[in-house]
Protein backbone atom coordinates (compact mmCIF):
# COMPACT_ATOMS: atom_id res chain seq x y z
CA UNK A 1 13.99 25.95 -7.95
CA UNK A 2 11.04 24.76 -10.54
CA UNK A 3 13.22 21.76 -12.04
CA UNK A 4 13.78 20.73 -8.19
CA UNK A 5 10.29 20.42 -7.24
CA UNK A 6 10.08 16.70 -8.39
CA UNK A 7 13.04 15.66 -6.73
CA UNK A 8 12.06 17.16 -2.89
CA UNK A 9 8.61 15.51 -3.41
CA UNK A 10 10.18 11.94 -4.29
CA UNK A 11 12.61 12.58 -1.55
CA UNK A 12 9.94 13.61 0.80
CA UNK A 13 8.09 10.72 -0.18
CA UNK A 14 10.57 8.05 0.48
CA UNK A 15 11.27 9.63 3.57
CA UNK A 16 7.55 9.17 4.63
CA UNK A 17 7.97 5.62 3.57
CA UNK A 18 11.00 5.04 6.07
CA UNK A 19 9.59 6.64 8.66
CA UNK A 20 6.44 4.10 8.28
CA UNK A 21 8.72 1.34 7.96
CA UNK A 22 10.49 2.42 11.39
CA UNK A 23 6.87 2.85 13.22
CA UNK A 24 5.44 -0.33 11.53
CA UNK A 25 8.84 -1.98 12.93
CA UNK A 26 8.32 -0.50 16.63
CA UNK A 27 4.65 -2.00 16.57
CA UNK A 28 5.88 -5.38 15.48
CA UNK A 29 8.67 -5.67 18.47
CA UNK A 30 6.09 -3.88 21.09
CA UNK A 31 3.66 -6.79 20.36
CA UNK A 32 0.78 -5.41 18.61
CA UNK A 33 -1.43 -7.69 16.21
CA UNK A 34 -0.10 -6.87 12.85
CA UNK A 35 -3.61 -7.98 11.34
CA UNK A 36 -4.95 -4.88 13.62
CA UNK A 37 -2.69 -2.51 12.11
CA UNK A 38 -3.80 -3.65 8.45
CA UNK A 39 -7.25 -3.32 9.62
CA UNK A 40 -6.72 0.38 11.34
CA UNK A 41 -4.89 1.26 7.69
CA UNK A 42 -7.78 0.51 5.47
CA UNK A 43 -10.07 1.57 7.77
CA UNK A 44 -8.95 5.11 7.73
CA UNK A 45 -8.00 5.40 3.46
CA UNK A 46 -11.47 4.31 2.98
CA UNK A 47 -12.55 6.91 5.51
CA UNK A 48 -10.58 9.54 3.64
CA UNK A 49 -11.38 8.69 0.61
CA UNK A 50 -14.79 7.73 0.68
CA UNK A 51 -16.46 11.06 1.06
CA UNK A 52 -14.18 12.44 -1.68
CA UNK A 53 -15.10 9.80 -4.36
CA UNK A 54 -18.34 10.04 -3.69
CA UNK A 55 -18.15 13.91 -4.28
CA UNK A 56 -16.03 13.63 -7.41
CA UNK A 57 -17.31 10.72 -9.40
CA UNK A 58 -21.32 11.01 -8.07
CA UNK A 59 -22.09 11.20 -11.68
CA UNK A 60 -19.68 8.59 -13.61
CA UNK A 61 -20.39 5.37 -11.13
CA UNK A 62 -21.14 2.64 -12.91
CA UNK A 63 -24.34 0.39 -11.38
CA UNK A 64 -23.22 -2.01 -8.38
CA UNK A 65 -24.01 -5.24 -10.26
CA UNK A 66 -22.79 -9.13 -8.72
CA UNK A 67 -19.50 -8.74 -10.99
CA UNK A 68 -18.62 -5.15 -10.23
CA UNK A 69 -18.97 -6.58 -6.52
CA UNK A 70 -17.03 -9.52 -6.92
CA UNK A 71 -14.52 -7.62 -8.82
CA UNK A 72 -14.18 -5.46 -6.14
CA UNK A 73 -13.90 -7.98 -3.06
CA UNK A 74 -11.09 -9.76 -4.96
CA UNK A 75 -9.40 -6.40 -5.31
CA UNK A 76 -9.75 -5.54 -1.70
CA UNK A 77 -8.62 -8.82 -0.90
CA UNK A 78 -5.73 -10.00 -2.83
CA UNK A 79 -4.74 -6.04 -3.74
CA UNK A 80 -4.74 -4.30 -0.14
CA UNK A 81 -5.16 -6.73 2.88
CA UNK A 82 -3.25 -10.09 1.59
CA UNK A 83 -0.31 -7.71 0.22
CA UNK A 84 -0.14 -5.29 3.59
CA UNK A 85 -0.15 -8.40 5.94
CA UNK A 86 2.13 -10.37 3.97
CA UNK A 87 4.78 -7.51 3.87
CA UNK A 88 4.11 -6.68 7.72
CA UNK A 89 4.73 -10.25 8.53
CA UNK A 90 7.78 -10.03 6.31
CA UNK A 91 8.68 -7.08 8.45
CA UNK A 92 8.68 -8.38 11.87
CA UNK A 93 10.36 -11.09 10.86
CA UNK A 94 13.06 -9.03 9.20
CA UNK A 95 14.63 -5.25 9.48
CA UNK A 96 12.72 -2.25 8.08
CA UNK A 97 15.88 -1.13 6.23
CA UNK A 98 15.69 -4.99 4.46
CA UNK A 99 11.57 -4.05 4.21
CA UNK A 100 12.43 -1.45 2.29
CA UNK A 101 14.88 -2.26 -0.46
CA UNK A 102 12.68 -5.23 -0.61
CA UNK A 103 10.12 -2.95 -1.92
CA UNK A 104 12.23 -0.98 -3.79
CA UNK A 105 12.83 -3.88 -6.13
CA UNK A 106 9.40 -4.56 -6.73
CA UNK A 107 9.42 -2.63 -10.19
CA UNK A 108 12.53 -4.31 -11.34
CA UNK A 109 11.39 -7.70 -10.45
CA UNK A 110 8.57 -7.73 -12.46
CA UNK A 111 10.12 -5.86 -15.20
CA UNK A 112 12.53 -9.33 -15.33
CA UNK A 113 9.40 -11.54 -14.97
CA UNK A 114 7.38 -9.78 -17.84
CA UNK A 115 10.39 -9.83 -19.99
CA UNK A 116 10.75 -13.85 -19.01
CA UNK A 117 7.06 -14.38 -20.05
CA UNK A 118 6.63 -12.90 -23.12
């Protein structure tokens, strides 16, 4: 039962990731402002995680300097919002079972492309 611990919590995990898919799906078709649902996402991780950063690494935060900011804007931009409303987009335009081997091939897609580059 020890050796199968990894493979129920990978399972588990891609079985939260369908079910999002699915909900993210029923939003889309009932009408709701995709841009909203980005917005509710982020707004709740950083409400989750906030406190417990703040607890955990009080002691190793670097000072808030211009670059650490800017740094950090382009991150929250380009990394979380851009990336959740393109694929949210992608998904009410397409299935959520196409969404999802979509993002399955993520990995090996840029395994190709940093093999192409050098």
């Amino acid at each position: 039962m020890h050796g199968a611990k990894p493979v129920i919590l990978m399972v588990a995990v891609q079985a939260a990731f369908a079910g999002v898919n699915v909900a993210y799906k029923l939003a889309a078709n009932d009408g709701m402002n995709l841009r909203l649902v980005v917005a509710y996402r982020l707004l709740f991780a950083t409400a989750f995680i906030s406190p417990l950063a703040l607890f955990f690494e009080r002691k190793k935060r670097p000072k808030l300097t211009g670059t650490v900011l800017f740094q950090a804007f382009c991150c929250g931009l380009f990394g979380g919002s851009l990336a959740q409303n393109l694929y949210l987009e992608s998904l009410a335009l397409t299935s959520a079972t196409y969404a999802a081997a979509m993002a399955n091939l993520v990995p090996a897609i840029t395994y190709i492309m940093a093999v192409s580059f050098g």
